[in-house]
Protein backbone atom coordinates (compact mmCIF):
# COMPACT_ATOMS: atom_id res chain seq x y z
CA UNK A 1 146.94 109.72 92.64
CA UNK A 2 143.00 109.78 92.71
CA UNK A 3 140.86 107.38 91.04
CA UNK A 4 137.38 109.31 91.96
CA UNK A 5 134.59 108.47 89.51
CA UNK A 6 133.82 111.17 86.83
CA UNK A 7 131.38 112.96 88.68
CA UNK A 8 133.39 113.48 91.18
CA UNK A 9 132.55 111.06 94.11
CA UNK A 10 134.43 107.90 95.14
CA UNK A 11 133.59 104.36 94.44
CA UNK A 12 131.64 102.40 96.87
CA UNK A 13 132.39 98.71 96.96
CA UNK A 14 130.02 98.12 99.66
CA UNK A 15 126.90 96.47 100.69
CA UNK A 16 125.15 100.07 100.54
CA UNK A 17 124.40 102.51 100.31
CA UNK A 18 125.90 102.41 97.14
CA UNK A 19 127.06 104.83 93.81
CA UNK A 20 123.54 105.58 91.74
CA UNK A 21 123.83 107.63 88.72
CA UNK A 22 124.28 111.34 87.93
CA UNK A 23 120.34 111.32 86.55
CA UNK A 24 118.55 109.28 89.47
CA UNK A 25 120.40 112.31 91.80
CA UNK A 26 118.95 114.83 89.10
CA UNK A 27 115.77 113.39 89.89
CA UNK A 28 115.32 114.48 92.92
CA UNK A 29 115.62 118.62 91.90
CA UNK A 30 112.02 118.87 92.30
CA UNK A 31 109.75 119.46 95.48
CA UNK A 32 106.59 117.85 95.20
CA UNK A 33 103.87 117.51 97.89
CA UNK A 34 102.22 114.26 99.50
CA UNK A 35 98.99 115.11 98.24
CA UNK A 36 100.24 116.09 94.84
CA UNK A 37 98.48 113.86 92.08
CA UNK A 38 101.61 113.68 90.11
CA UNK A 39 103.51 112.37 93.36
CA UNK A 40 99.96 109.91 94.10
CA UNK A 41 100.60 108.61 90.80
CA UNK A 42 104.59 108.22 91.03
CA UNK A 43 103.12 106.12 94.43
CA UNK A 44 100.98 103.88 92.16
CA UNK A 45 103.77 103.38 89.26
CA UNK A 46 106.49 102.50 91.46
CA UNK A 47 104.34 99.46 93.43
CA UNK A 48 103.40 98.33 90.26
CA UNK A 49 107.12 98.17 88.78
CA UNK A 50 108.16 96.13 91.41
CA UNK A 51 105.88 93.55 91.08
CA UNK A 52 107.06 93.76 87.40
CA UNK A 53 110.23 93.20 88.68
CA UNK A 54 109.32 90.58 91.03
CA UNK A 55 107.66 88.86 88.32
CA UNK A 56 104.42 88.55 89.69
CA UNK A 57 100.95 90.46 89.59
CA UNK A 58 98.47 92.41 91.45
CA UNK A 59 96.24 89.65 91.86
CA UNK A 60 98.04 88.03 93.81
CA UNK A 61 100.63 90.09 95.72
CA UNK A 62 101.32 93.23 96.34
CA UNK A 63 104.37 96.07 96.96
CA UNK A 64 104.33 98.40 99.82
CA UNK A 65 106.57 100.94 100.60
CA UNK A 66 107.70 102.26 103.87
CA UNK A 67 110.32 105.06 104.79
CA UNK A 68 113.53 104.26 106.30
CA UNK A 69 116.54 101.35 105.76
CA UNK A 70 115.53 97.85 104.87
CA UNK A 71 116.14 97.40 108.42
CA UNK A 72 112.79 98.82 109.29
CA UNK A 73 110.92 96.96 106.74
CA UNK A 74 112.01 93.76 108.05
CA UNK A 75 111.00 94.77 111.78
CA UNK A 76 107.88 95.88 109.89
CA UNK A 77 106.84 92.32 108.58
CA UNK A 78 107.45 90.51 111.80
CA UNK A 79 105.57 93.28 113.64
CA UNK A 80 102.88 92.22 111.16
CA UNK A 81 102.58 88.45 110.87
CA UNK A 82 103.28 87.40 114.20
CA UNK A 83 100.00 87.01 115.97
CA UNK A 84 100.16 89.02 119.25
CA UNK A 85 99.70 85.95 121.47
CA UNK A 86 101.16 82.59 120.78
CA UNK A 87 103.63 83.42 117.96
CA UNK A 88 106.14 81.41 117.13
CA UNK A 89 109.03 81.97 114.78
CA UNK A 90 111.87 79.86 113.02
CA UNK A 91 114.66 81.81 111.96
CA UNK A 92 117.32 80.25 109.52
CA UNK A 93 120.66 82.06 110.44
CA UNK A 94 123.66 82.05 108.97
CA UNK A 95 125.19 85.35 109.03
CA UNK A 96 124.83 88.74 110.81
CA UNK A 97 121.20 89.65 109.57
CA UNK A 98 120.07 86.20 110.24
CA UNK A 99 121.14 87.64 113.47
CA UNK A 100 119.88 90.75 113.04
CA UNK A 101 116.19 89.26 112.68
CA UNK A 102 116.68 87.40 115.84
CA UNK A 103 117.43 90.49 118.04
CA UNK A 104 114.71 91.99 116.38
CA UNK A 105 112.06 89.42 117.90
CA UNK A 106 113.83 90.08 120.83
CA UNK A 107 112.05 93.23 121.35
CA UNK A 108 108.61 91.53 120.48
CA UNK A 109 106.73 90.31 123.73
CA UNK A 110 105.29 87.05 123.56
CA UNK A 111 107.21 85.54 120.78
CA UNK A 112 108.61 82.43 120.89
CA UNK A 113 112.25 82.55 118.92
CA UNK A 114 113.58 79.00 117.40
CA UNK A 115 117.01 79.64 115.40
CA UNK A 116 118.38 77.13 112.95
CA UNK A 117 122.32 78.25 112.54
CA UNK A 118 124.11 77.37 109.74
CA UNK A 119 127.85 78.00 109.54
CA UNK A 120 128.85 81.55 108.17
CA UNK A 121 130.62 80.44 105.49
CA UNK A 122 128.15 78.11 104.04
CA UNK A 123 124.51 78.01 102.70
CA UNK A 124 121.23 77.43 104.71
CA UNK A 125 120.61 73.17 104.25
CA UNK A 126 117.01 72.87 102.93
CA UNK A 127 117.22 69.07 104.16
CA UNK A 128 117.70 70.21 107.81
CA UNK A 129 115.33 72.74 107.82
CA UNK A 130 112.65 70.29 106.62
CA UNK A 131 113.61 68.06 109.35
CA UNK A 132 113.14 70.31 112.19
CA UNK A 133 109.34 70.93 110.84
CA UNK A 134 108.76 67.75 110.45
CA UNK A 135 109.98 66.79 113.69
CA UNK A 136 109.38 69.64 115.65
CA UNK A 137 105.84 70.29 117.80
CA UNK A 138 105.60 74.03 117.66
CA UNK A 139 103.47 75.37 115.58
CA UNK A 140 105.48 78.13 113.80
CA UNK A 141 103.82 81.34 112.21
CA UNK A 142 106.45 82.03 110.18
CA UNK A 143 110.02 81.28 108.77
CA UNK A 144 112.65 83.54 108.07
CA UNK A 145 115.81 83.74 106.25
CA UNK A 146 118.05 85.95 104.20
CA UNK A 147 118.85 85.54 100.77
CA UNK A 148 121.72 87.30 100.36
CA UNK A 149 123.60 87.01 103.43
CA UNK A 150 126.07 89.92 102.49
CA UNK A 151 128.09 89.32 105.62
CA UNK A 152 129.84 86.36 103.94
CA UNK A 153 128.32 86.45 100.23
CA UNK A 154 126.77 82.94 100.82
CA UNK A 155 123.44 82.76 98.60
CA UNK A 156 121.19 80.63 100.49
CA UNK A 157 119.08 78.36 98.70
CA UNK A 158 115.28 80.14 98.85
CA UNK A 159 113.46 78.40 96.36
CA UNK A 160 114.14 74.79 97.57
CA UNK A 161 113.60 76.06 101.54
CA UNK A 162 110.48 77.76 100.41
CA UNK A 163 109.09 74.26 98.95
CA UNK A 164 110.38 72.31 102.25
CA UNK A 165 108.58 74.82 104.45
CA UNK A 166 105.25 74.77 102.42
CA UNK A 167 105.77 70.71 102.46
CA UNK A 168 105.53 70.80 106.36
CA UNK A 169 104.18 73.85 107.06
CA UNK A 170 101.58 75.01 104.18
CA UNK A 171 100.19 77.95 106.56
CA UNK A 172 102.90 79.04 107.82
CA UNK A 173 104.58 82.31 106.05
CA UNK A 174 107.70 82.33 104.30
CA UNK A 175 109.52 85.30 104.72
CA UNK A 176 112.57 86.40 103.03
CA UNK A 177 115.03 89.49 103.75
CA UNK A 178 115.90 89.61 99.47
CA UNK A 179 117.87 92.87 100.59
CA UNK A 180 120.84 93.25 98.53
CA UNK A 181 119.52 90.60 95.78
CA UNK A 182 116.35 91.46 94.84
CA UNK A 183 116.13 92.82 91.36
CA UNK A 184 119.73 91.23 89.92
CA UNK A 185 119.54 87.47 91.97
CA UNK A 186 117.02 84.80 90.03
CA UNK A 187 113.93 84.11 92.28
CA UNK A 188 110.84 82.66 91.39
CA UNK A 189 108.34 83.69 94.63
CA UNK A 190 105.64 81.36 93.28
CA UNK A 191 107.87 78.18 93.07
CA UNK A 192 109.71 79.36 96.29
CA UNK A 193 106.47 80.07 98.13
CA UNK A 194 107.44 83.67 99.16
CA UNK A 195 104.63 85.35 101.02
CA UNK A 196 106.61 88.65 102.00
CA UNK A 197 109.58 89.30 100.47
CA UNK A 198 111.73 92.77 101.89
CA UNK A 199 114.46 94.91 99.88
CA UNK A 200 115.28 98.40 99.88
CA UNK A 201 115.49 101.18 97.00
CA UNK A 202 119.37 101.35 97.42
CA UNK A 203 120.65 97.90 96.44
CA UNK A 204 120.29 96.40 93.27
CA UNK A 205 118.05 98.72 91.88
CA UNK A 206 119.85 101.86 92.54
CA UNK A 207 117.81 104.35 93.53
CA UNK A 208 118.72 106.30 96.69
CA UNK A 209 118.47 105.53 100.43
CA UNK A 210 115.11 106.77 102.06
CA UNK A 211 112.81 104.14 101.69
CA UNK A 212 112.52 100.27 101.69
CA UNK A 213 109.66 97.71 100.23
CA UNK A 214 107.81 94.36 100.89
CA UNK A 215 106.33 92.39 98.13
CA UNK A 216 103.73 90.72 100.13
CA UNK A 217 101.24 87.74 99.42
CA UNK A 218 97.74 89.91 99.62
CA UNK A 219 95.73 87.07 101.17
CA UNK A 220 98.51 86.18 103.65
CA UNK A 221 98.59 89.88 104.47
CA UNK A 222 94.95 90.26 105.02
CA UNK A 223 94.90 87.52 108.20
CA UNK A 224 97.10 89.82 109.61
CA UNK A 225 94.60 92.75 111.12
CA UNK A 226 95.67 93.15 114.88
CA UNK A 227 98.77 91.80 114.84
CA UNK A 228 101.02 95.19 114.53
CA UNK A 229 102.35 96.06 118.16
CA UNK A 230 103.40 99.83 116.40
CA UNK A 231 101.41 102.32 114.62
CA UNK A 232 104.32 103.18 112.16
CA UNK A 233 105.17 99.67 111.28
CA UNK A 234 101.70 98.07 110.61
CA UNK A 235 101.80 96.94 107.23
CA UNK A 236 98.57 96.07 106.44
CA UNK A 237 97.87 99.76 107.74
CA UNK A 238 99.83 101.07 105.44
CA UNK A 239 98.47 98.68 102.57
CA UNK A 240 94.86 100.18 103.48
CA UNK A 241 96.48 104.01 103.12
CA UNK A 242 98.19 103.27 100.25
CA UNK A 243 95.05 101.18 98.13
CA UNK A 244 93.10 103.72 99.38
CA UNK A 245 93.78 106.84 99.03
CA UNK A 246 97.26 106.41 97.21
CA UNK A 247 98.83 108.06 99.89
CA UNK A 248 101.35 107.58 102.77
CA UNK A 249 99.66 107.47 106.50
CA UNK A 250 102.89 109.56 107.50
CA UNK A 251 105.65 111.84 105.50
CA UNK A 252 107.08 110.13 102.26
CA UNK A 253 110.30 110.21 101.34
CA UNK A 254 109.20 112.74 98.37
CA UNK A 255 112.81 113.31 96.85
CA UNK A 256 113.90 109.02 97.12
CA UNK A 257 110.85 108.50 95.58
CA UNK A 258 111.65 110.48 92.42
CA UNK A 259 114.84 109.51 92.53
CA UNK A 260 113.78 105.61 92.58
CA UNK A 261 110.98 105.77 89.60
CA UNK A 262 114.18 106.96 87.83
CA UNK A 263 116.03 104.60 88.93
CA UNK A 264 113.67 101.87 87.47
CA UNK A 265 113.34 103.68 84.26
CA UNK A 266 117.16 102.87 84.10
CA UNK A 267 117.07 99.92 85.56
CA UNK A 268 114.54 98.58 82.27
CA UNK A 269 116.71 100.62 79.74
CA UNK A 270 119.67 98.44 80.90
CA UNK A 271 117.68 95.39 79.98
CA UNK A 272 116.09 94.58 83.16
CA UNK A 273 117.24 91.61 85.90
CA UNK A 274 119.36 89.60 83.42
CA UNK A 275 120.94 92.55 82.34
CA UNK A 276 121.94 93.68 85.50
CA UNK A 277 123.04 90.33 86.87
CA UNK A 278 125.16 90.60 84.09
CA UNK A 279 127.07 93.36 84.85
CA UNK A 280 127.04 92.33 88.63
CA UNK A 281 128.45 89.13 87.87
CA UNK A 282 131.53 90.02 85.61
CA UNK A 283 132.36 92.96 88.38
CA UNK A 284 132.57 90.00 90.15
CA UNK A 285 134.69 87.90 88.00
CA UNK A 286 137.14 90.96 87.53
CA UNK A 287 137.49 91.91 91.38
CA UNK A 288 138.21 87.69 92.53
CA UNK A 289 140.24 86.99 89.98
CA UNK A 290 142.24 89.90 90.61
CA UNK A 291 142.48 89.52 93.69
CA UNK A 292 143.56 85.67 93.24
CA UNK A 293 146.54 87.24 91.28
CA UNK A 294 147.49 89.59 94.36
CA UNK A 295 147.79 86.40 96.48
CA UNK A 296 144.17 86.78 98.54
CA UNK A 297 142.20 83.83 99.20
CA UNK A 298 138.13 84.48 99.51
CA UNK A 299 136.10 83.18 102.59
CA UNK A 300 134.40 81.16 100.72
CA UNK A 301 134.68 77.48 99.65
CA UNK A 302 134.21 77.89 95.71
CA UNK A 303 132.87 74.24 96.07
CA UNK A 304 130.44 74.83 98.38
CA UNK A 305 126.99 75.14 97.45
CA UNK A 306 125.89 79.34 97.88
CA UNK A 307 129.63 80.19 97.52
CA UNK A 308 128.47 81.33 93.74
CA UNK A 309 127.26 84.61 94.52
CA UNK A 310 127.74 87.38 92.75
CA UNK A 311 126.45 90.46 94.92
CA UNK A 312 129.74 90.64 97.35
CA UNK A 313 132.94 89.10 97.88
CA UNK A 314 134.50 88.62 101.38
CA UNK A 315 138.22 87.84 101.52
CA UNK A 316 141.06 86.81 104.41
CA UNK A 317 143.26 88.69 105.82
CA UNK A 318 146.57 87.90 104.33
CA UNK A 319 149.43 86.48 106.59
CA UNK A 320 151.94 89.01 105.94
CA UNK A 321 153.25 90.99 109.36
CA UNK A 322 152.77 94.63 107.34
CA UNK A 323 149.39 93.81 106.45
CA UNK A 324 146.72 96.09 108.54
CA UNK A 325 143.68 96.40 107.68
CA UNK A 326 142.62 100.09 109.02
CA UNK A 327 145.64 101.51 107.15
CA UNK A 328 144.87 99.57 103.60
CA UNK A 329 141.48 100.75 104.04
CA UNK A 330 142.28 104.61 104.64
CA UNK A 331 145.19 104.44 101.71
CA UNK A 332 141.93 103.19 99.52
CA UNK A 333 140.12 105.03 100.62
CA UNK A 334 142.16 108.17 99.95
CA UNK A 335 142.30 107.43 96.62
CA UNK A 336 138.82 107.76 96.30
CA UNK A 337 137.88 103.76 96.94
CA UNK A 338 135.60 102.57 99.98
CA UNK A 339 135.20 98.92 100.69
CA UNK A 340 133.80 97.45 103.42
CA UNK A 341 135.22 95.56 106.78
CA UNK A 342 134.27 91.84 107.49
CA UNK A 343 131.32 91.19 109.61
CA UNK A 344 131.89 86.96 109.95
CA UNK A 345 132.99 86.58 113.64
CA UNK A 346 135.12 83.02 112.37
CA UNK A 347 137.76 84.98 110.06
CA UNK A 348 139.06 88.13 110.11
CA UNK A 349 138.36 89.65 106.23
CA UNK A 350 136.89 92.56 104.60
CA UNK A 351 134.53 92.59 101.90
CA UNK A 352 134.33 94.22 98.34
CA UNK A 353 130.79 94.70 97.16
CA UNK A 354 130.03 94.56 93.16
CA UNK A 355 126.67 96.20 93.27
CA UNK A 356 125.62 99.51 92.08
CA UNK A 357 126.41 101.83 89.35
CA UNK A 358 129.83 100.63 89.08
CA UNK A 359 131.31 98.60 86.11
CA UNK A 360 134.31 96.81 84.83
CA UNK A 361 136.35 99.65 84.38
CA UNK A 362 135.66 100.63 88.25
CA UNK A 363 136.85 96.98 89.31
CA UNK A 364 139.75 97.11 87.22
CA UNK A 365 140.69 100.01 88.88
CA UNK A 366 140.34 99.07 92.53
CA UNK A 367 142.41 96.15 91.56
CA UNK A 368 145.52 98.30 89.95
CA UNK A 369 144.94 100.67 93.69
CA UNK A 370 145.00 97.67 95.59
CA UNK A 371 148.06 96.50 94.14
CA UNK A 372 149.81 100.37 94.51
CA UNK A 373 148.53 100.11 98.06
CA UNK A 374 149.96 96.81 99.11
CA UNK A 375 153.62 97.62 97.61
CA UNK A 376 153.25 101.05 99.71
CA UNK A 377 152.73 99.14 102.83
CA UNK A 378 155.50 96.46 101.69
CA UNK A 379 153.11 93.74 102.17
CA UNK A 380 154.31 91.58 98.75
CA UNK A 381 154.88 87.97 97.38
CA UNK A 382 151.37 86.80 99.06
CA UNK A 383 150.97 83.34 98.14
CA UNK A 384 146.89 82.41 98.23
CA UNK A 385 146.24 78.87 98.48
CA UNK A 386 142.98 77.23 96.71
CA UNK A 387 139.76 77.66 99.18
């Protein structure tokens, strides 16, 4: 039995990279060089687009892209804001790229390094975060947290943190990691007091890997001239190249690039964020009820504020002695499904993504798999108990 997608490839119920349509991959049958005014002005309509998509305008912020994962944009932004003497940085963790961000500063002389950790399985608490800056003498430069924390699922709370942090702390830059939400996840960077804002071109709005992009408060950006400690990830460098000339200070990711402007043509003819959260959200309905009815309970508390998410699911092992995880995900996986392994170090689980261009018939499929799969390993009769 196979349950590969038309075209051919199997179904990625991950975190990313992720399935993207036959078309954005057509998009990319073209060579085109860096200098090229038609590639110039695929530059300029892409950075506009995603402040359309952000929902805010050039006056006030705007988009830079930068090759590689979202990984490097991240290191990117806290290359750029943190002053090179006397930074200091609070980072709100509650999952492994809260972490990540931490062992990122690691590598960042001079910085001082506060963490705020939250439990894995639950939401950031606004109320304690606006304690410690209330409290607390250090002057931060900036604040960090994740918005989707795709390790667990947990949506943290970024609109109320962003007010408590511009309460206490009205200079001090708000940074969010907006990874896998950006694009299909409500958030109003005005109200929340955003200032940079990272996500990459593979995640919600399904274009292809290659390249990532901050949405970045100009005037906050600005102060930042001599702050980069690396030529390839100064930011407001590579806002200079890119109002300037149009252009990339190093190689662009030509093909992703035509791939993504694609991929936001699609991403409109869909009907935009709403649209998409849509069709995230009842992928998302389909996979954990299903998976309810198979007898698996999710990592989440459903009555736990954040546990509403929408972008990935994480779920428990089951306690059944012929349940193993590397086996149920290679019998999946032979069958042309890929989900992901946990990465919470409290619970052993594995997660099932819902992002992409994947729909309900996709879910409904990886739930009748799953259910071949588990009688095949004679792991049966699960009973779930209510989170």
């Amino acid at each position: 039995m196979s349950t590969k997608r038309s075209d051919g490839n199997k179904a990625l119920f991950t975190p990313g990279p992720l399935n993207c349509t036959l078309s954005v991959k057509k998009a990319m049958l073209r060579d085109l060089g860096s200098r090229d005014l038609e590639f110039i002005q695929t530059v300029k309509e892409i950075r506009l687009e995603l402040l359309r998509v952000a929902g805010v305008g050039c006056d006030e912020f705007t988009a830079l892209l930068l090759q590689g994962s979202g990984t490097y944009a991240v290191e990117a932004v806290l290359h750029t804001v943190l002053p090179r003497s006397g930074g200091k940085i609070l980072i709100l963790v509650n999952g492994a790229y809260g972490r990540r961000m931490q062992s990122m500063c690691s590598y960042v002389p001079s910085i001082e390094v506060v963490v705020l950790e939250f439990g894995e399985d639950e939401a950031v608490c606004e109320a304690q975060v606006e304690n410690l800056l209330r409290e607390s003498k250090i002057e931060f430069s900036a604040v960090c947290v994740v918005h989707c924390e795709t390790s667990s699922g947990v949506i943290n709370p970024i609109e109320s943190i962003g007010r408590a942090v511009k309460r206490q702390r009205p200079e001090c830059v708000f940074v969010v990691d907006a990874m896998s939400s950006f694009g299909a996840v409500e958030l109003d960077l005005r109200s929340a007091g955003v200032d940079f804002l990272v996500s990459s071109a593979n995640k919600c709005l399904q274009g292809v890997p290659g390249f990532a992009f901050v949405i970045a408060r100009t005037k906050k950006l600005l102060l930042c001239q001599g702050n980069a400690r690396c030529l390839s990830l100064d930011l407001l460098a590579q806002h200079k190249g890119l109002e300037g000339d149009g252009q990339f200070r190093f190689t662009p990711p030509t093909h992703a690039l035509l791939a993504f402007r694609q991929a936001l043509k699609e991403f409109w003819d869909e009907g935009g964020p709403a649209a998409r959260a849509h069709r995230y959200k009842k992928n998302c309905q389909i996979i954990q009820d299903g998976m309810r009815e198979l007898g698996f309970r999710t990592l989440l508390d459903k009555n736990k504020k954040g546990a509403d998410g929408y972008i990935i699911s994480s779920f428990r092992f089951p306690d059944h002695p012929n349940f193993n995880f590397e086996e149920f995900y290679k019998n999946l996986s032979a069958l042309g499904l890929v989900i992901y392994p946990g990465k919470v170090t409290r619970a052993p689980c594995f997660r099932i993504g819902h992002i992409g261009d994947l729909n309900a018939a996709d879910m409904e499929r990886l739930i009748a798999s799953i259910k071949i799969v588990l009688k095949e390993m004679k792991v049966e009769n699960l009973d779930a108990k209510e989170e």
